[in-house]
Protein backbone atom coordinates (compact mmCIF):
# COMPACT_ATOMS: atom_id res chain seq x y z
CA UNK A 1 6.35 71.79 0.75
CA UNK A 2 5.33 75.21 1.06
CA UNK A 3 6.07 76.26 -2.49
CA UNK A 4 3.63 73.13 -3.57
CA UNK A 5 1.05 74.55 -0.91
CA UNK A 6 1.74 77.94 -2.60
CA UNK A 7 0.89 76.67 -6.34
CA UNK A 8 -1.79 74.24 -5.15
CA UNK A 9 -3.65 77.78 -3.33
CA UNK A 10 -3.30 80.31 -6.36
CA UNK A 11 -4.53 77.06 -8.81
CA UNK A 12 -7.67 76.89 -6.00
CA UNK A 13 -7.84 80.69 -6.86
CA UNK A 14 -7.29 80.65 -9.68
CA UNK A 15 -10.76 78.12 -10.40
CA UNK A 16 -12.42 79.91 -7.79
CA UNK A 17 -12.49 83.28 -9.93
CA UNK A 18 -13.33 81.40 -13.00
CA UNK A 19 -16.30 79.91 -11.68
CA UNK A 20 -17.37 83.36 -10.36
CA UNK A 21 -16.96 84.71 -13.51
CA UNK A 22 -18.89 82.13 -14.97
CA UNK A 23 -21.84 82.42 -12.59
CA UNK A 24 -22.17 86.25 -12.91
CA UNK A 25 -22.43 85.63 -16.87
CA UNK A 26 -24.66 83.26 -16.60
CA UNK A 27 -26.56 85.91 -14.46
CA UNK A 28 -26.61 88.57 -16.92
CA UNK A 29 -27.26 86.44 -19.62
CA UNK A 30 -30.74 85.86 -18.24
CA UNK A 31 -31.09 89.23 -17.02
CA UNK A 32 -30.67 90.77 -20.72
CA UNK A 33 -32.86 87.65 -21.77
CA UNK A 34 -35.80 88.56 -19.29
CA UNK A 35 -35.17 92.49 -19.52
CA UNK A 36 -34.75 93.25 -23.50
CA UNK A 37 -35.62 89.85 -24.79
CA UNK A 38 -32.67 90.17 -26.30
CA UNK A 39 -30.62 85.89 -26.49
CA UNK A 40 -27.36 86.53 -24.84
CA UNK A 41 -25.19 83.69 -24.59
CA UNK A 42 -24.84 81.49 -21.99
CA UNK A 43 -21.02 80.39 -21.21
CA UNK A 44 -23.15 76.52 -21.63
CA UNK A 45 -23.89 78.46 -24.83
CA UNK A 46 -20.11 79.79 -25.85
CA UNK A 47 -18.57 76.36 -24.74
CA UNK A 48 -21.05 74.32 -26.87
CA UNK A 49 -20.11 76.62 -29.52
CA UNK A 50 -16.26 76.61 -28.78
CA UNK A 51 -16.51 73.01 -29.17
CA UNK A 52 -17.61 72.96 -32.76
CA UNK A 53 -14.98 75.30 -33.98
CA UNK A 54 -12.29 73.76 -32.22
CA UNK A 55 -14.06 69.91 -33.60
CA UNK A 56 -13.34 71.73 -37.52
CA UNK A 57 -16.15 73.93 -38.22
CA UNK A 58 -15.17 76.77 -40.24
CA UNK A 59 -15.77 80.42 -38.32
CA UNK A 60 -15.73 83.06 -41.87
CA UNK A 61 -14.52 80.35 -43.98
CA UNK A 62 -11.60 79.65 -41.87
CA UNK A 63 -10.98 77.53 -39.08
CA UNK A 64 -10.66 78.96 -35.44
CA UNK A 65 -7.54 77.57 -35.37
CA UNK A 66 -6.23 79.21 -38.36
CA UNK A 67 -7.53 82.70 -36.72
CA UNK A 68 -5.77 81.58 -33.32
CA UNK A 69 -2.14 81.63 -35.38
CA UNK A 70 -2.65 84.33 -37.92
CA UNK A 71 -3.13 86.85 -34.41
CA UNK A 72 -0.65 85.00 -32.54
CA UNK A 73 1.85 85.67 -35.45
CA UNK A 74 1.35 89.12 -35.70
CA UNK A 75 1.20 89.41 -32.27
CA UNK A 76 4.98 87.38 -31.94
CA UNK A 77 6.58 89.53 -34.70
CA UNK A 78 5.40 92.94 -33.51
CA UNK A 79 6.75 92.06 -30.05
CA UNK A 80 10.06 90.80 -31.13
CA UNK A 81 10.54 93.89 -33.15
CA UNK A 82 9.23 96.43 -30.24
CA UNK A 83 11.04 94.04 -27.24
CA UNK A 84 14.54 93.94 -28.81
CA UNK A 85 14.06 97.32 -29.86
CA UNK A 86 13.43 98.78 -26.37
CA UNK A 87 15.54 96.81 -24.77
CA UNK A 88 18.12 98.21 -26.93
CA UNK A 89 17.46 101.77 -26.05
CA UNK A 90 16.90 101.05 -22.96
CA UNK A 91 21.00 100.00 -22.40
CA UNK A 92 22.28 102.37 -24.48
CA UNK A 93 19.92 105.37 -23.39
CA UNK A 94 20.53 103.86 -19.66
CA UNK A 95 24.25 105.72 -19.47
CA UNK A 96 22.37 109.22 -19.48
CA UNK A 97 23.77 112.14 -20.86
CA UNK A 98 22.90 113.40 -24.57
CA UNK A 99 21.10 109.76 -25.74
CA UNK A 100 18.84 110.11 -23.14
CA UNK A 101 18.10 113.95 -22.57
CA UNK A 102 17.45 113.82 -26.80
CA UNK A 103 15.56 110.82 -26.55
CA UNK A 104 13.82 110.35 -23.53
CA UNK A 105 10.75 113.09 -23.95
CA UNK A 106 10.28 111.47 -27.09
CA UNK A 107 9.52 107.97 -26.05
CA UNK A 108 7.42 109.35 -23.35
CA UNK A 109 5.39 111.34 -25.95
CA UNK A 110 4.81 107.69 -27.86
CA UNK A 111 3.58 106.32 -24.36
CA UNK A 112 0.72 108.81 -24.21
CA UNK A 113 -0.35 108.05 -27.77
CA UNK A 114 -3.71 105.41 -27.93
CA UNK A 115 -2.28 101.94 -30.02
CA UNK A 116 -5.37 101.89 -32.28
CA UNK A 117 -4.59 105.74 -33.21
CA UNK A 118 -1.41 104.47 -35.10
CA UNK A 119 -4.14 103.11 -37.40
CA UNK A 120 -4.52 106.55 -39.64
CA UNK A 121 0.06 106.05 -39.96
CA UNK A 122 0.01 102.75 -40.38
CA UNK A 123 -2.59 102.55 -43.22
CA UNK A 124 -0.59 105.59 -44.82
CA UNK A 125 2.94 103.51 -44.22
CA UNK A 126 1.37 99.80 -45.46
CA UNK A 127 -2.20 99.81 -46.65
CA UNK A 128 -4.39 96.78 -45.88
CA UNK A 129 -1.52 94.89 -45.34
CA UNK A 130 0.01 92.26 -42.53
CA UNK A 131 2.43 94.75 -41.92
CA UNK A 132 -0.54 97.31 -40.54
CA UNK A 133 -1.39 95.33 -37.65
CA UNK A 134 2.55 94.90 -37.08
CA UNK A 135 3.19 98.24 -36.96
CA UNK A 136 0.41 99.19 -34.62
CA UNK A 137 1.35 96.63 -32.26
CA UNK A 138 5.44 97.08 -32.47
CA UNK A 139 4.26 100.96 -31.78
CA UNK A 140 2.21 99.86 -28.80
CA UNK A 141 5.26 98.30 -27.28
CA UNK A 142 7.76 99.85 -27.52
CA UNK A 143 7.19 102.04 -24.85
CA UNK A 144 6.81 100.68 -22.17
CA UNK A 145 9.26 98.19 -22.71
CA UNK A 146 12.07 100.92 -23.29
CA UNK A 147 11.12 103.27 -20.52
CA UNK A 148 11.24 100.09 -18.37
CA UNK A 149 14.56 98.95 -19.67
CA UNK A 150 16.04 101.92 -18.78
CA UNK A 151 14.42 102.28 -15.31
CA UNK A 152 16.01 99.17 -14.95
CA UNK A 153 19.65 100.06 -15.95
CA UNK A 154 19.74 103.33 -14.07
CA UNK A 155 18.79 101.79 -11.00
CA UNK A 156 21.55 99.16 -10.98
CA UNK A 157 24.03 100.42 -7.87
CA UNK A 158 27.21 101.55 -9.54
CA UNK A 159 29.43 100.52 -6.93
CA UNK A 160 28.69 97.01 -9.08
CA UNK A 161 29.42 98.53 -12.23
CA UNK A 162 32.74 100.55 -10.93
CA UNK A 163 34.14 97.04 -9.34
CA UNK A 164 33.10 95.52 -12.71
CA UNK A 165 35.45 97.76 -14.57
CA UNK A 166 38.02 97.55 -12.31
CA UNK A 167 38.25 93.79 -12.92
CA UNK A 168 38.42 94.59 -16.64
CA UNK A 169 34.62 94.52 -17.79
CA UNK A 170 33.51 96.60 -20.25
CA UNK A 171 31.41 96.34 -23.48
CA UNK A 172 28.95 93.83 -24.13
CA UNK A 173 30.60 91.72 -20.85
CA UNK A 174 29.59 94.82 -18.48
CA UNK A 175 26.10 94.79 -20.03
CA UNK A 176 25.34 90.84 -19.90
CA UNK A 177 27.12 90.31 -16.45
CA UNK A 178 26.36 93.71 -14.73
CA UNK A 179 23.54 95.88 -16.38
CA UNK A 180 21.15 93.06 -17.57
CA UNK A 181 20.77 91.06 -14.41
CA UNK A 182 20.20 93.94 -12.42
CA UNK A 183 17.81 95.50 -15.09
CA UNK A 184 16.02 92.17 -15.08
CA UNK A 185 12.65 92.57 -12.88
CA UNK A 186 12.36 95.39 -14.48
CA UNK A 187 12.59 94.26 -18.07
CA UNK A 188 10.02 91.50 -17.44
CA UNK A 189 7.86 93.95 -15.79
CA UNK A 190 8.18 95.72 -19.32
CA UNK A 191 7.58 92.68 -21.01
CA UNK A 192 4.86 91.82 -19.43
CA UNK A 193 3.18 95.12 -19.46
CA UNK A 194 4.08 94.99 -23.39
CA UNK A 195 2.87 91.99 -24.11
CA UNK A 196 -0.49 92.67 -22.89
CA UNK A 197 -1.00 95.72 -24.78
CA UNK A 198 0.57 94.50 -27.73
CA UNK A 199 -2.07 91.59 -27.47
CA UNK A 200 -5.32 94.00 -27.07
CA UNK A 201 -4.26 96.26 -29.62
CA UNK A 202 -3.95 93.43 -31.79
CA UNK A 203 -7.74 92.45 -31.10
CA UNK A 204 -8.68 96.12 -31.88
CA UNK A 205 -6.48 96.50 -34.53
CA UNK A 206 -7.72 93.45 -36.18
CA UNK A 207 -11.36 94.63 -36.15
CA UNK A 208 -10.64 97.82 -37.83
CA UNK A 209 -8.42 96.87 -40.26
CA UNK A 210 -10.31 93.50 -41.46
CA UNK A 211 -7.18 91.23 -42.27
CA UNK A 212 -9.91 88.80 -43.17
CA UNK A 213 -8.98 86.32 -40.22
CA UNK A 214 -7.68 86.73 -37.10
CA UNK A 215 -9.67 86.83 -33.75
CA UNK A 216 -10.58 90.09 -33.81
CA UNK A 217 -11.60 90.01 -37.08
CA UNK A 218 -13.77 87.34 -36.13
CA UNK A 219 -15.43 88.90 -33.36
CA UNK A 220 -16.58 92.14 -35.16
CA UNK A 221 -17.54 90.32 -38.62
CA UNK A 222 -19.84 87.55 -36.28
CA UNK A 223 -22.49 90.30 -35.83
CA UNK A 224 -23.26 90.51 -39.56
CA UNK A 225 -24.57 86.65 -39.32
CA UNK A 226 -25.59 87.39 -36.02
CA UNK A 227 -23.50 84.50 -34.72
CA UNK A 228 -22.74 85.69 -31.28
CA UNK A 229 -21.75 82.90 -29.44
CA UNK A 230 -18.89 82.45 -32.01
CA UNK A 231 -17.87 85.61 -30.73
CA UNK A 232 -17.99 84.98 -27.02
CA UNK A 233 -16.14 81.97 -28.06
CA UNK A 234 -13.37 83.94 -29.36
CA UNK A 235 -13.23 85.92 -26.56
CA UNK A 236 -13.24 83.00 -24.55
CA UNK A 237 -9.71 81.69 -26.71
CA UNK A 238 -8.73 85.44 -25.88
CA UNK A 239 -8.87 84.76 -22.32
CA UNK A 240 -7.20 81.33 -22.35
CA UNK A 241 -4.35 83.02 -24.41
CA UNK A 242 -3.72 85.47 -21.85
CA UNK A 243 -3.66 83.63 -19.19
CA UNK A 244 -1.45 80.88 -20.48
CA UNK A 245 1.15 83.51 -20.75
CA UNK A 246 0.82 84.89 -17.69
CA UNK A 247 0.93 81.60 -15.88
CA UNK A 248 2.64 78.89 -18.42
CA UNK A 249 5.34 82.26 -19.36
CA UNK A 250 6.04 84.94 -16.92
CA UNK A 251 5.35 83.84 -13.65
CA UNK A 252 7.60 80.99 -13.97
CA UNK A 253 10.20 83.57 -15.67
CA UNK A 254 9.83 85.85 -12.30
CA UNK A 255 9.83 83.42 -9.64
CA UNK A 256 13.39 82.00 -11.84
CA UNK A 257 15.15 85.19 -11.53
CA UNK A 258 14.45 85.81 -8.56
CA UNK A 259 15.56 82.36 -7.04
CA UNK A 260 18.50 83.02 -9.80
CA UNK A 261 19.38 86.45 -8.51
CA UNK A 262 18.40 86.06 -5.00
CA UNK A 263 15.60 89.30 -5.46
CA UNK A 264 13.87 88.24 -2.62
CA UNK A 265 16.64 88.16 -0.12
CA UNK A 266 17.35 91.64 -1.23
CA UNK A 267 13.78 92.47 -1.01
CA UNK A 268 13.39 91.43 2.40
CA UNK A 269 16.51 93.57 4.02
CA UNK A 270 15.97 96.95 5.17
């Protein structure tokens, strides 16, 4: 009963933001209306408009739905590349020692790099290419999903992993029975942290690069018909995207392992 309270409360939240969102744009559309006479549009506006892409109308000679999967695909692949890829060197940098004294200062240095200023690399690696926008978002990734992963691993207690060996584990059975379960808040945390920069650098990434579809490149090409309430409407999708996988994805991931591994028992002893 009190977990259905719980979900029926953030949901009530939940609307209760989006309307006030909502009502403040609304608010500064017609203050930019009445103060620069410049037509902003209304979310009445972006809906309306929303509606006829999403009824067929073509958006740059492609449907919005066909922009919705060309960024969703290059936003899947670069994270499945970047994710398995730090979670990777997270486990095997997680042991310390050489790997991670060679290693570590090096993914750190990627963390403090912008994602849209792999663009220069990436055109150099790929040219106007798919794999550009891949690139820029596996690049974005990476890091924090490794230094994560490897938070994660160091701070599982060893008396686990020492009693673990003693009963014979070792190898990938240590790592999937010992290492991974403990490292798991802190891999989602990575994922999710990962996912949402993968996702904006995408946008950006798309804009600059002009894959000819895409959201992104929707967004920055509307100006040139002057067609802006496409392009609130795509930022509108943008939204809905994000928080689908927030709430439809990883929330339901966290509050499963932590029912599964009993997190919040641990959480709530001294």
């Amino acid at each position: 009963m009190t977990s259905s309270s719980s979900r029926a409360r953030r949901r009530i939240y939940l609307l209760g933001a989006l309307a006030l969102g909502a009502i403040a744009w609304h608010l500064l559309a017609v203050a930019v209306a009445h103060l620069r006479g410049v037509s902003f549009p209304t979310p009445l506006e972006t809906l309306s408009r929303l509606l006829e892409l999403l009824r067929g109308r073509l958006l740059l000679d492609h449907s919005l739905v066909r922009h919705l999967a060309d960024s969703l695909v290059r936003w899947c692949i670069g994270f499945a590349f970047a994710s398995t890829a730090g979670i990777g060197y997270g486990l095997l940098a997680g042991g310390g020692g050489a790997r991670k004294g060679l290693t570590y200062p090096l993914v750190q240095g990627l963390q403090l790099i912008p994602g849209l200023a792999w663009i220069p690399v990436a055109l150099l690696l790929f040219g106007i290419d798919e794999r550009t926008t891949v690139f820029i978002i596996a690049m974005t990734v990476f890091p924090p999903v490794a230094m994560n992963v490897l938070a994660g691993v160091e701070s599982v207690d060893a008396t686990y992993l020492r009693a673990a060996r003693m009963l014979g584990a070792k190898g990938w059975t240590l790592t999937g029975r010992v290492l991974l379960p403990g490292a798991l808040p802190y891999i989602l945390s990575g994922l999710r942290i990962g996912l949402g920069n993968g996702w904006r650098v995408l946008l950006a990434a798309e804009m600059v690069v002009g894959s000819g579809t895409g959201l992104g490149y929707s967004i920055i090409q509307a100006r040139w018909t002057l067609d802006y309430p496409a392009a609130f409407a795509c930022l509108l999708v943008i939204l809905a995207v994000g928080l689908t996988t927030e709430h439809l994805v990883f929330a339901p991931l966290e509050r499963w392992t932590i029912a599964r591994w009993r997190l919040g028992d641990a959480r709530r002893s001294p």
